[in-house]
Protein backbone atom coordinates (compact mmCIF):
# COMPACT_ATOMS: atom_id res chain seq x y z
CA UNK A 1 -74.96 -33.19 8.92
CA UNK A 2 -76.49 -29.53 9.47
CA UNK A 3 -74.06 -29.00 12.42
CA UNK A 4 -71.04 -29.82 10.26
CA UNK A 5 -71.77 -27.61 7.45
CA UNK A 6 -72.18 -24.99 9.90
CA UNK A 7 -68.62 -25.84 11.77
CA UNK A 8 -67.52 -25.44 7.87
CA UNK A 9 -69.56 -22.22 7.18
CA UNK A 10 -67.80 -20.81 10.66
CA UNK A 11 -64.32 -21.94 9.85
CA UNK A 12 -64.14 -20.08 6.32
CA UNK A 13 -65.19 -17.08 7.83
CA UNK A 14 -62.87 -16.77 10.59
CA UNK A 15 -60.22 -17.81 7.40
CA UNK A 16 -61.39 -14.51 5.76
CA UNK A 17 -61.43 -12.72 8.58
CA UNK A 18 -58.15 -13.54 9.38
CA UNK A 19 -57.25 -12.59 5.62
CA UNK A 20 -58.49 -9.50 6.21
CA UNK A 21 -57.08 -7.96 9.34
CA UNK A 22 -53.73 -9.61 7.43
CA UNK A 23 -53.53 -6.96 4.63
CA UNK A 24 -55.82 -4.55 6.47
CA UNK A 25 -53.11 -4.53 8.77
CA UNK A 26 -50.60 -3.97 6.35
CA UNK A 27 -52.26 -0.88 4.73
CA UNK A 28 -51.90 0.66 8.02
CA UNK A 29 -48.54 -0.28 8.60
CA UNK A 30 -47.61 1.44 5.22
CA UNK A 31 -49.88 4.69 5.37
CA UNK A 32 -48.79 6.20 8.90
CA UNK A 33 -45.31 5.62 7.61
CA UNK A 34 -45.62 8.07 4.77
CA UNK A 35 -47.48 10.36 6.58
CA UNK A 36 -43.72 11.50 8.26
CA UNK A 37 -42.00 11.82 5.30
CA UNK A 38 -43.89 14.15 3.55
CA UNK A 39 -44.34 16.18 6.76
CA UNK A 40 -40.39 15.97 6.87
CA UNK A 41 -39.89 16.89 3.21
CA UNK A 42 -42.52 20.09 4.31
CA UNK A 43 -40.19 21.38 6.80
CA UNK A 44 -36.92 21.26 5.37
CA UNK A 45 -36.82 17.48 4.96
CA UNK A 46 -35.29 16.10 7.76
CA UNK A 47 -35.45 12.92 7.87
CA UNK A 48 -35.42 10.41 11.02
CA UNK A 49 -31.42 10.53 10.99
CA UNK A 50 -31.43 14.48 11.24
CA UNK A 51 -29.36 17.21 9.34
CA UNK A 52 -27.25 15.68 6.32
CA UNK A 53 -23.31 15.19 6.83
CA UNK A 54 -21.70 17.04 3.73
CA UNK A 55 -18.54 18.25 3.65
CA UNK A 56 -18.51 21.85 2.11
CA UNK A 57 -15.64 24.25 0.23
CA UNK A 58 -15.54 27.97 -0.60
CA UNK A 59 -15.83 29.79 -4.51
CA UNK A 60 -12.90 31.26 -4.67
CA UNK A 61 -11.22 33.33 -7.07
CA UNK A 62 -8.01 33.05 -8.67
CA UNK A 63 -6.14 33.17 -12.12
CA UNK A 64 -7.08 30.06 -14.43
CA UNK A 65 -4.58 29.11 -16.74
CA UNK A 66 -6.76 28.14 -20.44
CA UNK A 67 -5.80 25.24 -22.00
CA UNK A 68 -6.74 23.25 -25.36
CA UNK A 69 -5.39 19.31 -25.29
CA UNK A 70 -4.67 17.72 -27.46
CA UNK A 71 -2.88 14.09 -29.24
CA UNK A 72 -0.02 13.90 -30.75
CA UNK A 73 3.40 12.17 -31.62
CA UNK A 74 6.70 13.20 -31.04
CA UNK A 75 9.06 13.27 -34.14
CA UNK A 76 12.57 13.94 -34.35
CA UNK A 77 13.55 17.30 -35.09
CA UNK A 78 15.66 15.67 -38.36
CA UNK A 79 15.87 12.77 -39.64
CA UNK A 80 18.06 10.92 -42.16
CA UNK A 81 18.91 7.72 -43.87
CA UNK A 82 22.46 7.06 -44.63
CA UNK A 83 22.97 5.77 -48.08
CA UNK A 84 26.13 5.21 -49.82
CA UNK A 85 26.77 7.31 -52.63
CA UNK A 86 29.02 4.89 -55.06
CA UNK A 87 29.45 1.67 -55.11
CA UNK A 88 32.24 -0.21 -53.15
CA UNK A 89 33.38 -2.19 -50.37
CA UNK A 90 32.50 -1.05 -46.68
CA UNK A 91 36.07 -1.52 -45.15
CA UNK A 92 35.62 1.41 -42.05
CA UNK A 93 32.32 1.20 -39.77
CA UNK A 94 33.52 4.13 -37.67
CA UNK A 95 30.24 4.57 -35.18
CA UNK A 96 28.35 2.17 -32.28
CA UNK A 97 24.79 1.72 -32.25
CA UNK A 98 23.41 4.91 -29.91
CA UNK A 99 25.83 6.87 -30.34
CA UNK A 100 25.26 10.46 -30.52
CA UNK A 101 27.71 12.21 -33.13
CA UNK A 102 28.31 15.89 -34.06
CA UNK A 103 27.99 17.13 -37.08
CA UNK A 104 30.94 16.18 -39.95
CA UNK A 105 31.45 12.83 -37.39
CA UNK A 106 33.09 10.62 -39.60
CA UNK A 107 30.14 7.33 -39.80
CA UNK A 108 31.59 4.59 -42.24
CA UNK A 109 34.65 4.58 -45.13
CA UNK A 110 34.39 2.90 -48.52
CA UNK A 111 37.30 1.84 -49.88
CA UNK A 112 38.73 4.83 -51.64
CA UNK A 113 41.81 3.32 -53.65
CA UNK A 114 39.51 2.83 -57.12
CA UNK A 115 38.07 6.43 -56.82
CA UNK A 116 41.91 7.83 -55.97
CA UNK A 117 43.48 5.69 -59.03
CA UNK A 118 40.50 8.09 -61.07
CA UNK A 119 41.65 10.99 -59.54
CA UNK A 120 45.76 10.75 -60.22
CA UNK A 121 44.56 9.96 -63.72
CA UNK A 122 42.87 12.50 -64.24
CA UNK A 123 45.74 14.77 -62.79
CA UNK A 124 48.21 12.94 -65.13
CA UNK A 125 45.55 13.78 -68.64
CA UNK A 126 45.43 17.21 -67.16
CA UNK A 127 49.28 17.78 -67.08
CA UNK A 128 49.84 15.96 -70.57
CA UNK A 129 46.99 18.43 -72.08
CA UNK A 130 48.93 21.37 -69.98
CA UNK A 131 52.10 20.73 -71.86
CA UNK A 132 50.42 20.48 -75.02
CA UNK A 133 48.67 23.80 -74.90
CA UNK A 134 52.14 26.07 -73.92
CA UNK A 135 54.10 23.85 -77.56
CA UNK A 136 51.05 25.60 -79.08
CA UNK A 137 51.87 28.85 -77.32
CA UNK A 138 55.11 29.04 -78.36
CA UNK A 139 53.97 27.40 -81.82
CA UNK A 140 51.49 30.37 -82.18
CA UNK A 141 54.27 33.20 -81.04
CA UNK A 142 56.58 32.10 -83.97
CA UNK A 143 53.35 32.18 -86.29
CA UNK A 144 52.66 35.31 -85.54
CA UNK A 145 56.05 36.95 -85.91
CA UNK A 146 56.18 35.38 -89.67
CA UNK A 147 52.72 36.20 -90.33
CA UNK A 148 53.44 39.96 -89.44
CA UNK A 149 56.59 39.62 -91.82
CA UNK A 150 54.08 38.19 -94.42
CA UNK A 151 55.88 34.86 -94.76
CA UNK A 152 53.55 32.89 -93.27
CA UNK A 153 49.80 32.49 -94.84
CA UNK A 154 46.96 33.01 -93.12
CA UNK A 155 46.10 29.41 -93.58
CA UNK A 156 48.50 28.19 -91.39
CA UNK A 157 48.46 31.28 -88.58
CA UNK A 158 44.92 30.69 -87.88
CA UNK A 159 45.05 26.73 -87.68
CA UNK A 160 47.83 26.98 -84.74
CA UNK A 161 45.99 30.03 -82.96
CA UNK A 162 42.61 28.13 -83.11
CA UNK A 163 45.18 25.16 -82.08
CA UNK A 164 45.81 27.00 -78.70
CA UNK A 165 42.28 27.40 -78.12
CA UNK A 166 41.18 23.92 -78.43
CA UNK A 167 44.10 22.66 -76.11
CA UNK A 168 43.41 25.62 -73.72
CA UNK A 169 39.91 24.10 -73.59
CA UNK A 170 41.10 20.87 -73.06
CA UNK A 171 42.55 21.47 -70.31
CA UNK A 172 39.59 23.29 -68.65
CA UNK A 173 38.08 20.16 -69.02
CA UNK A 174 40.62 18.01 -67.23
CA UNK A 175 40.27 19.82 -64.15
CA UNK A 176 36.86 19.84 -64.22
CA UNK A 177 37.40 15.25 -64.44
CA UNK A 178 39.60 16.14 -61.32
CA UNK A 179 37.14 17.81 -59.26
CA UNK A 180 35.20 15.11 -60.31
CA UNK A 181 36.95 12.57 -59.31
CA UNK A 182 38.01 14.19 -55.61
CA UNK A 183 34.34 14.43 -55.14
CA UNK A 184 34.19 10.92 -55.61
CA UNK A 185 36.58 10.17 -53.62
CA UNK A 186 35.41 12.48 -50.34
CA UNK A 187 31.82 10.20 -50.83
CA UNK A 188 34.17 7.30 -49.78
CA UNK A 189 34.51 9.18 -46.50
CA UNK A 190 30.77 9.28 -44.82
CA UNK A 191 29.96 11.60 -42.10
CA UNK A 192 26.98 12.65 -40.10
CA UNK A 193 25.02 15.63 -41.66
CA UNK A 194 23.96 17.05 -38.11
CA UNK A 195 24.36 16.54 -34.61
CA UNK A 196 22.50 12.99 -34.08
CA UNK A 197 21.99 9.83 -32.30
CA UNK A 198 22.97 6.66 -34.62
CA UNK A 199 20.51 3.45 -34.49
CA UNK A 200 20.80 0.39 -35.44
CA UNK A 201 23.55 -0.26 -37.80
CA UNK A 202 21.71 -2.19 -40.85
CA UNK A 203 24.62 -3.10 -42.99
CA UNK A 204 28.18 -4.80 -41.56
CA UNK A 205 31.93 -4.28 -42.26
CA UNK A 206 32.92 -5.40 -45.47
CA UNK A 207 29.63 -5.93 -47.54
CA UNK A 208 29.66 -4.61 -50.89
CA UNK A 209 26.99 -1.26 -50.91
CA UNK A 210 26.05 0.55 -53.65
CA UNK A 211 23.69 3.47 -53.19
CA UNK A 212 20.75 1.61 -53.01
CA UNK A 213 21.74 0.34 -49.54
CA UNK A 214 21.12 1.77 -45.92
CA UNK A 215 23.77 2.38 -43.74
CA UNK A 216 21.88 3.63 -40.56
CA UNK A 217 19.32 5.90 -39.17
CA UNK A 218 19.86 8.87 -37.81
CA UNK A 219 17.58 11.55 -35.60
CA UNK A 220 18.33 14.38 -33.97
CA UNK A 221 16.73 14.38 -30.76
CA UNK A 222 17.89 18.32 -29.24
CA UNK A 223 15.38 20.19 -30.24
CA UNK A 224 12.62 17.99 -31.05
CA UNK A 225 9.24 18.09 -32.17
CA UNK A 226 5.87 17.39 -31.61
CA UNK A 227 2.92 17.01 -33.95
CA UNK A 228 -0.19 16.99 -32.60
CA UNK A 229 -4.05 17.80 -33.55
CA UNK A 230 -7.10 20.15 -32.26
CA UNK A 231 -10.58 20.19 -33.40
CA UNK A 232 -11.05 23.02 -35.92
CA UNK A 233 -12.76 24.94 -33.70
CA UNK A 234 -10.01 26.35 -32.02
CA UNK A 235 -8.18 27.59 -34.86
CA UNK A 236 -9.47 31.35 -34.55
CA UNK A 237 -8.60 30.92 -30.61
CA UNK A 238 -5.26 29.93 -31.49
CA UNK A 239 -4.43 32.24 -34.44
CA UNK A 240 -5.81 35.29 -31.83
CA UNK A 241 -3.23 34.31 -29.35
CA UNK A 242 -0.45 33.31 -31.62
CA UNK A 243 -0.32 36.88 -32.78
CA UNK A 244 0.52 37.99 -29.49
CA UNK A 245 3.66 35.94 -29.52
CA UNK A 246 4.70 32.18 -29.03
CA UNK A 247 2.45 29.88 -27.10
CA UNK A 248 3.36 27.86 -24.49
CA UNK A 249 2.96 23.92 -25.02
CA UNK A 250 3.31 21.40 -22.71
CA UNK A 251 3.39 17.76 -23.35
CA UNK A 252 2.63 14.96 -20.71
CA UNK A 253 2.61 11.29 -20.41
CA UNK A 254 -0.48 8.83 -22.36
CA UNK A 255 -1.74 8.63 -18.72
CA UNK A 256 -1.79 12.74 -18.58
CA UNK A 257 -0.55 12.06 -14.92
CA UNK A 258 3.58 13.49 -15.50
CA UNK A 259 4.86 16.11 -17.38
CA UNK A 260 7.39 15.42 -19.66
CA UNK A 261 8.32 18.56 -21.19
CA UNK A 262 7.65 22.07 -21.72
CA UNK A 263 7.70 24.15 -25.51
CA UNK A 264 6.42 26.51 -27.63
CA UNK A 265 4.23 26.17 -30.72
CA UNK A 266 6.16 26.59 -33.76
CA UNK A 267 3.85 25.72 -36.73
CA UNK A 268 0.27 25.58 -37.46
CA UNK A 269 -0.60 23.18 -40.43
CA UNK A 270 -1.70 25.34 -43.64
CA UNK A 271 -5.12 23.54 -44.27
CA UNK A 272 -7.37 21.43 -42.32
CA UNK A 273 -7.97 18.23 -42.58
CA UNK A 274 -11.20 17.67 -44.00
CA UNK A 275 -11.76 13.72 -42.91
CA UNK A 276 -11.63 14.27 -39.02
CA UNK A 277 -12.06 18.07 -39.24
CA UNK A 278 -9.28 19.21 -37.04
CA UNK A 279 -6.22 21.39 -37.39
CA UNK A 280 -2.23 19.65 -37.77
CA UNK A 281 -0.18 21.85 -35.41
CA UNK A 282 3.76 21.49 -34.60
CA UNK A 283 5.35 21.98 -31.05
CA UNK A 284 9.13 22.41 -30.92
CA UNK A 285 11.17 21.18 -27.47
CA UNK A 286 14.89 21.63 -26.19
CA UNK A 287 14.16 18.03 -24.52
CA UNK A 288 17.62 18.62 -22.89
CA UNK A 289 16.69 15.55 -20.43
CA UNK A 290 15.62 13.11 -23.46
CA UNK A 291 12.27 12.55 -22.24
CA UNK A 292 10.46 13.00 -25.16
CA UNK A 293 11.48 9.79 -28.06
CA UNK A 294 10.71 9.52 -32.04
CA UNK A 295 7.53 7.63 -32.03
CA UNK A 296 6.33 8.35 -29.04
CA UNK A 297 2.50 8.73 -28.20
CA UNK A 298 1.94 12.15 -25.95
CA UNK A 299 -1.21 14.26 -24.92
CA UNK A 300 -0.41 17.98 -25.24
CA UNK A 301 -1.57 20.87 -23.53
CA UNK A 302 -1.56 24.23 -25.35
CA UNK A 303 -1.52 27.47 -23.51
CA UNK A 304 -3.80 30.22 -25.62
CA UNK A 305 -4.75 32.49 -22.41
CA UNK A 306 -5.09 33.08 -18.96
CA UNK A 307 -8.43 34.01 -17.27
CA UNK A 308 -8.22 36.75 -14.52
CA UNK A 309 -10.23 35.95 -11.36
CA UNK A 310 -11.69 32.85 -12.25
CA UNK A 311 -14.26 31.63 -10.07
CA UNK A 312 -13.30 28.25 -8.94
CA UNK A 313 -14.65 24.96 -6.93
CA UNK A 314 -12.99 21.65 -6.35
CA UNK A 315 -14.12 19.13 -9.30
CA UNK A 316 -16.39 17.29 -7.27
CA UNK A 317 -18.64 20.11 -6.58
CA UNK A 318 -19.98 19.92 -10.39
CA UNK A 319 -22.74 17.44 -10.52
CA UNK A 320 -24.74 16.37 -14.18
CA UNK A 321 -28.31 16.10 -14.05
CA UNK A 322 -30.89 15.62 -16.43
CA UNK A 323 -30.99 19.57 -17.04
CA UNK A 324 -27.07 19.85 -17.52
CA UNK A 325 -24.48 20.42 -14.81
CA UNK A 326 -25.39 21.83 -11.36
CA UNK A 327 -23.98 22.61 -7.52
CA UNK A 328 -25.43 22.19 -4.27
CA UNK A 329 -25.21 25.52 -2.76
CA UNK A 330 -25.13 25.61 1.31
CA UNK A 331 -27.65 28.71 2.56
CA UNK A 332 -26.89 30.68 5.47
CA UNK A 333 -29.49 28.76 7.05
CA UNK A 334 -27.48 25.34 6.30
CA UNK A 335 -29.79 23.90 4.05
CA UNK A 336 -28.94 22.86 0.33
CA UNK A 337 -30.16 24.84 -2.46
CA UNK A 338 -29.46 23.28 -5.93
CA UNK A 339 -28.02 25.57 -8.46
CA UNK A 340 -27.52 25.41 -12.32
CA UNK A 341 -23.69 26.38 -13.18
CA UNK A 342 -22.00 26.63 -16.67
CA UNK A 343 -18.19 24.90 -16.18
CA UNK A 344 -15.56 26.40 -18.75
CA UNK A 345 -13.25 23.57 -18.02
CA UNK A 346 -12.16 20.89 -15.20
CA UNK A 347 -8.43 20.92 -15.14
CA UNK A 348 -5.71 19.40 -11.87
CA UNK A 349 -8.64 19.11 -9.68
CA UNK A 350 -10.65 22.39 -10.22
CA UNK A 351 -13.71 23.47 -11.88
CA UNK A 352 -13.68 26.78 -13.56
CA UNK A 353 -17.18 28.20 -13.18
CA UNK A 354 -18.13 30.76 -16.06
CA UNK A 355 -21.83 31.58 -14.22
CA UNK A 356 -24.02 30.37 -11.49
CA UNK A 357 -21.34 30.67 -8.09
CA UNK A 358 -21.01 34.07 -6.07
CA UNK A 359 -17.23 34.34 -4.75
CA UNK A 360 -17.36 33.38 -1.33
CA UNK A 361 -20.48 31.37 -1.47
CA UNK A 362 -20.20 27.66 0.62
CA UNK A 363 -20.79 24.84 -1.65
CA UNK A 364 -21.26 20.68 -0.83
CA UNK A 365 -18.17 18.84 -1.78
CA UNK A 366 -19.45 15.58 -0.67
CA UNK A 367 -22.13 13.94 0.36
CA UNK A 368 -24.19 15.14 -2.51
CA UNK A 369 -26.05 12.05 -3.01
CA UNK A 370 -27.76 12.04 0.60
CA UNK A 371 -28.96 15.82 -0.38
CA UNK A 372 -32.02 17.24 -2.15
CA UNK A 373 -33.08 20.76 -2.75
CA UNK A 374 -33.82 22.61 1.25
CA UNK A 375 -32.15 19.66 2.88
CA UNK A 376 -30.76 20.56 5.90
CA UNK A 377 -27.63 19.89 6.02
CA UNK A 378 -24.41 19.38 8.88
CA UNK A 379 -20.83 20.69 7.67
CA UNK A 380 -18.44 18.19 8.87
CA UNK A 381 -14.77 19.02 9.30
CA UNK A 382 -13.12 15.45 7.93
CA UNK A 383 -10.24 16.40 10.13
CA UNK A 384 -11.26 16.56 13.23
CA UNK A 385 -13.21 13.96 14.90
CA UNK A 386 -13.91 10.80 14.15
CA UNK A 387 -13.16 10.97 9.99
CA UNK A 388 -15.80 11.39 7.72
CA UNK A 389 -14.74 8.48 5.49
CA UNK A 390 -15.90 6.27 8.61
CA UNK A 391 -19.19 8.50 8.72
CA UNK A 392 -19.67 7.48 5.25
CA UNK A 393 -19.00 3.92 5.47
CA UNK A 394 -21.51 1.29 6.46
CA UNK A 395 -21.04 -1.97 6.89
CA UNK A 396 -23.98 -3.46 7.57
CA UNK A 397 -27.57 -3.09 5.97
CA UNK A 398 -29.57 -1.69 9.30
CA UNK A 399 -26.62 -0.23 10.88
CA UNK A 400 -27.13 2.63 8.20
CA UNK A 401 -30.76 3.29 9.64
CA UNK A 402 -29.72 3.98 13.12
CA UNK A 403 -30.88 7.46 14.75
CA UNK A 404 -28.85 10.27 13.90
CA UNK A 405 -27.00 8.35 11.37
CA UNK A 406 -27.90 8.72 7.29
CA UNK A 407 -28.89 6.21 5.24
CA UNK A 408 -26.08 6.05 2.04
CA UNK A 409 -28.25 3.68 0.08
CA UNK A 410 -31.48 6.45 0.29
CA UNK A 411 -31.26 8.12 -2.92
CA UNK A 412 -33.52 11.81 -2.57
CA UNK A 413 -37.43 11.57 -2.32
CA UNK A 414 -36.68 7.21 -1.66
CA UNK A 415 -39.62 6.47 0.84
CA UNK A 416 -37.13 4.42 2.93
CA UNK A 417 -35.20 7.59 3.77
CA UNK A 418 -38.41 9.04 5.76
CA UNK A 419 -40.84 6.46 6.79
CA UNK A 420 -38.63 4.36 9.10
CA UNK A 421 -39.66 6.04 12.07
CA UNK A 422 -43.12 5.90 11.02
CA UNK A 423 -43.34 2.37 9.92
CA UNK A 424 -42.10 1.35 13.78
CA UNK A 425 -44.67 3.60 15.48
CA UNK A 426 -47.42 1.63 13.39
CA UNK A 427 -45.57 -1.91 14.42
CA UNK A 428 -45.69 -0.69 17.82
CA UNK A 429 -49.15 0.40 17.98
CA UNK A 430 -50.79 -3.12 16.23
CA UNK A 431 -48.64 -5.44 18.30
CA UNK A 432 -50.65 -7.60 20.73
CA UNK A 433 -50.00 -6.76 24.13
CA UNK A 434 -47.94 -9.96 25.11
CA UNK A 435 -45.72 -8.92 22.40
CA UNK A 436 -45.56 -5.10 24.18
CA UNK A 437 -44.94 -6.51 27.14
CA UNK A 438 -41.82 -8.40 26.19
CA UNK A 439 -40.71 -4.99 25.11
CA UNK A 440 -39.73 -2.29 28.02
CA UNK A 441 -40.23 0.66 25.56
CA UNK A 442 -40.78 1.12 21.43
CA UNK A 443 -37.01 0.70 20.00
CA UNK A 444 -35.96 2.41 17.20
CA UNK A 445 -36.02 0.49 13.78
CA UNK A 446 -32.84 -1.42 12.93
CA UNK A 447 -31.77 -1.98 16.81
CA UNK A 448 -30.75 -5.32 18.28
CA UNK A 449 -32.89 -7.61 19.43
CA UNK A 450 -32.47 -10.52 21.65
CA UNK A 451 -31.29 -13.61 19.58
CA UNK A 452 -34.89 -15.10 18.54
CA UNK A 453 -35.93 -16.49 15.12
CA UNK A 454 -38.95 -14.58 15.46
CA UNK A 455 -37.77 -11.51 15.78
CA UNK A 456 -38.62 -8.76 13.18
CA UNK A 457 -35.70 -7.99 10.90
CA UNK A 458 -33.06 -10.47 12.27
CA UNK A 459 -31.76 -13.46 11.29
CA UNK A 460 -31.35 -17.06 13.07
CA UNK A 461 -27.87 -15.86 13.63
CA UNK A 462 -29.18 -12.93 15.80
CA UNK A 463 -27.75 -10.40 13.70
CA UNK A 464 -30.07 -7.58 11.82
CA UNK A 465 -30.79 -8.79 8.47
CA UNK A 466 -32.15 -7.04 5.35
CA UNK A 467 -35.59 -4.73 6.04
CA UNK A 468 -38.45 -5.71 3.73
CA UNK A 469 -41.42 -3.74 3.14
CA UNK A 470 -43.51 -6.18 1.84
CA UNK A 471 -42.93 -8.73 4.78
CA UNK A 472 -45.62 -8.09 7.71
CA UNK A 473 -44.99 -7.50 11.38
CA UNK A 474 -45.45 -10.63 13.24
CA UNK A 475 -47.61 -9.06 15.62
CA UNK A 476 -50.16 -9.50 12.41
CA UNK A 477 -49.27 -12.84 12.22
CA UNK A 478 -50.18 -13.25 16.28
CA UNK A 479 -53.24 -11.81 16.15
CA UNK A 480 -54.88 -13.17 13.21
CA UNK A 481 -54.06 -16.80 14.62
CA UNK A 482 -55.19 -16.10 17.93
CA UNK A 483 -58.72 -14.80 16.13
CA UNK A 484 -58.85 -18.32 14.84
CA UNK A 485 -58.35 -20.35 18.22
CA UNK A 486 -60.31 -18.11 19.91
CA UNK A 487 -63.10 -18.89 16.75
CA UNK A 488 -62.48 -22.87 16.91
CA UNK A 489 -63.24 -22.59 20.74
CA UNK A 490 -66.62 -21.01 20.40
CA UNK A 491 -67.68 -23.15 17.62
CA UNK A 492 -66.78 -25.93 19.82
């Protein structure tokens, strides 16, 4: 009974021993690992794959165009609504829907015989009224003989001369019922006010209109217009160059990827508009090539100056950080130095740099997210050799963690960037000598094995799989169950 409580006593403790050198000999897997990375982030942090691929441009300098942009909506340059005005039937609809007409085109006829009966009676009063008034004449000449004579009274002389004057009135107003009435009849005849384009005709031959109905729409699309809005924080900018003459205004496509047209700024809105605090502004354009439609949604670009020898950088140089916008800066010793820039604007491509850049000065233009500050980095020419997009690319998981190659998952100060090499000198150095011996010489982390299950970091499958730190060595696994046969045997 003693002797099996002792075979017991024996087996537990080779179980914790075993236990032990288990995690014991994962602590020292893990610590010479990070031993290299901070030694490689001490000089210059180079990590096992060597100096970092970026791909680098010059500051340059150059004149920047300044630009505000802005929303807006193009609206025709006039606009009308045809309405009768009289009454009638619509015998004559003279124009086709999209047509463009010149001014004084004729556009529809009402039927004019009613309005030209009015006006040949109101010629025929005036005529009557015309013969009346020259009897009174002559009336008023014979009057005016006797009265002189003083046979006539003055009675009668001043009815007939006050006589002339009521029929000379009288006439007056007939012609003014004849221009009346020709007026009336010319609104029979409807033509276009200005040089349009006709849409969509809303009322057909031979309905009855009165002036309450629409005829058609139309819009004159050469010159046309653009309204469109700016915060009101540019209205001192723009006032300050509009004084120096008319500003240049471009408008583009809802996708800001075509131009459309080119103008000038014709009006800026009187007031501001106090519920989305921005200014109303109005852009006129020849639009000679009818790109530009009534209606139509368009982002607009307004011109206010032009900055002499700009400093500028491809876009992608600019990078955001927690501190605000910064650029990886390429020493003459080709290592990275980060640097905090102030961008005045990213237009087409290109970063306009108001401080931070020296003209001249290398800067990364990829491959900033392999980099941190006194990396040393590798300029690669994407055009010549094998292309850097391939460089980039990795399509498997330990393929990226090949010497000499980067590692595009590692983000900067990642302990898997700089303990790889590390972590396989400490597998190397615990492995049991049958396991070393299989092995001619220690090979680098990630490399192909032959196809065994057992292998560290591959699959069934025999290809490399997915490293795990947490997953021991299985050297550790070897030599903890070799402590326990070679326990069980001397118990026995």
């Amino acid at each position: 009974m003693r002797k099996m409580r002792w075979f017991f006593l024996l087996i537990g403790a080779v179980f914790v021993s075993g236990v032990w050198f288990y995690f014991n000999h994962q602590k020292n897997t893990e610590n010479p690992a990070a031993a290299p990375g901070k030694n490689a982030s001490q000089t210059g942090r180079r990590g096992p794959g060597g100096p970092v691929p970026v791909v680098a441009g010059l500051v340059q300098k150059r004149d920047v165009p300044i630009y505000l942009d802005g929303i807006g909506t193009v609206q025709a340059y006039n606009t009308v609504t045809v309405h009768p005005q009289l009454s009638g039937t619509l015998t004559t609809v003279a124009f086709k829907e999209g047509q463009d007409v010149k001014k004084g085109d004729l556009i529809a006829v009402i039927d004019p015989r009613p309005y030209q009966a009015a006006l040949d009676g109101a010629v025929a009063k005036k005529n009557q009224d015309i013969a009346q008034l020259n009897n009174a004449k002559v009336l008023l000449d014979r009057d005016t003989d006797l009265f002189k004579k003083g046979v006539l009274d003055h009675q009668t002389y001043d009815t007939q001369r006050f006589m002339v004057d009521q029929l000379d009135a009288t006439v007056k107003a007939d012609q003014a019922a004849i221009d009346n009435a020709q007026t009336q009849l010319s609104y029979t005849q409807i033509t276009a006010p200005f040089d349009a384009r006709c849409g969509i005709r809303q009322v057909d031959q031979g309905n009855l209109v009165s002036p309450s109905s629409s005829l058609v729409i139309l819009t004159q699309l050469k010159p046309i217009s653009v309204i469109f809005t700016l915060p009101q924080q540019n209205l001192i900018e723009i006032n300050e160059a509009s004084s120096h003459g008319a500003l240049k205004v471009m408008a583009l496509d809802s996708g800001q990827s075509k131009g459309l047209a080119e103008g000038t700024l014709a009006v800026v809105d009187n007031e501001i508009d106090t519920t989305t605090g921005t200014i109303k502004l109005k852009a006129n354009f020849p639009n000679e090539d009818l790109k530009l439609w009534p209606g139509q949604f368009v982002n607009t670009r307004l011109l206010v100056s032009t900055q002499k020898d700009g400093l500028v950088v491809p876009a992608s140089v600019v990078q955001r950080g927690p501190n605000g916008t910064f650029a990886y800066v390429i020493t003459p010793k080709n290592t990275a130095e980060m640097r905090p820039v102030e961008v005045g604007q990213i237009d087409g491509g290109q970063a306009l740099i108001n401080s931070g850049l020296q003209d001249g000065e290398r800067v990364v233009i990829d491959g900033q997210y392999k980099l941190q500050p006194g990396a040393l980095v590798q300029v690669t020419n994407p055009g010549g050799g094998k292309p850097l997009a391939q460089n980039d690319r990795v399509s498997d998981p330990d393929q990226s963690m090949q010497p000499g190659s980067p590692n595009p998952r590692a983000k900067p100060g990642d302990p898997g960037e700089s303990t790889a090499a590390g972590a396989l000198e400490s597998q190397a150095a615990q492995a049991s000598p049958s396991d070393q011996s299989q092995v001619p010489g220690p090979k680098p982390f990630g490399q192909n094995h032959a196809p065994d299950s057992s292998s560290f970091g591959q699959n069934r499958a025999g290809h490399p799989g997915h490293r795990s730190e947490a997953s021991p060595p299985s050297s550790g696994k070897a030599s903890s169950s070799a402590m326990a046969i070679q326990g069980r045997e001397g118990q026995k």
